[in-house]
Protein backbone atom coordinates (compact mmCIF):
# COMPACT_ATOMS: atom_id res chain seq x y z
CA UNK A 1 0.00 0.00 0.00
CA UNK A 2 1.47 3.46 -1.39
CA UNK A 3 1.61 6.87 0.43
CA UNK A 4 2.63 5.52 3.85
CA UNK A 5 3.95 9.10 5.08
CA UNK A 6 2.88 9.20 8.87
CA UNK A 7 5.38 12.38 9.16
CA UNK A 8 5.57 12.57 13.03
CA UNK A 9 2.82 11.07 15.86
CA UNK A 10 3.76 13.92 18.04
CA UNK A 11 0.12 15.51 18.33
CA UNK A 12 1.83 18.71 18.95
CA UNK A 13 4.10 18.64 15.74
CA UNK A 14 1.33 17.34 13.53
CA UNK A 15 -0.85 20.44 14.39
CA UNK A 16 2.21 22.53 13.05
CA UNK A 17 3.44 20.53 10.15
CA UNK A 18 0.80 18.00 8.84
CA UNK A 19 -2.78 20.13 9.78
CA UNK A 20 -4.42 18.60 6.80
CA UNK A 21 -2.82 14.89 7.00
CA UNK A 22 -5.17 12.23 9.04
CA UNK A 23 -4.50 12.28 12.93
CA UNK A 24 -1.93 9.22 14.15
CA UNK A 25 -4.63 7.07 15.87
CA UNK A 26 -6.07 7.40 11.90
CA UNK A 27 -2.77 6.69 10.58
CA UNK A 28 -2.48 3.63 12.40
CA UNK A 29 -6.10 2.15 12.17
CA UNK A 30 -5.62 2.20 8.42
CA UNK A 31 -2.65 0.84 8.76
CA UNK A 32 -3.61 -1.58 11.21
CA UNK A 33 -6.83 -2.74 8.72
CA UNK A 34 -4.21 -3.18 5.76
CA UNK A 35 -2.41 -5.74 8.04
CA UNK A 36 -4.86 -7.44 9.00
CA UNK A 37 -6.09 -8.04 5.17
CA UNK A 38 -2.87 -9.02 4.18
CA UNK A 39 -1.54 -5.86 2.17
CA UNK A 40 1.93 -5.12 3.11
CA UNK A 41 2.52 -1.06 4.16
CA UNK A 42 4.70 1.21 4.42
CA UNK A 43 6.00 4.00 6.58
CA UNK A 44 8.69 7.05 5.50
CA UNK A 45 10.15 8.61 8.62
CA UNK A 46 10.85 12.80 8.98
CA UNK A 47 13.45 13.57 10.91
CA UNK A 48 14.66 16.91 12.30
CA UNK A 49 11.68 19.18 12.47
């Protein structure tokens, strides 16, 4: 599954940097779903923000 680009979980960060993006409870329920279906993810990590 494509477009696994959590950017940060930091609720605090997020708000500043990723407004628009689905919250990390969201993030992780989809990716959570995909798992259990059997569809391999993804996740890209941001660093130094």
């Amino acid at each position: 599954m494509p477009g696994g680009g959590a950017e940060i979980f930091a609720e605090r960060v997020r708000k500043k940097i990723a407004r628009a993006k689905v919250s990390a409870e969201g993030w992780l329920e989809i990716h959570r779903t995909a798992h259990e279906l059997g569809i391999p993810t993804n996740a890209t990590m941001l660093y130094g923000t």
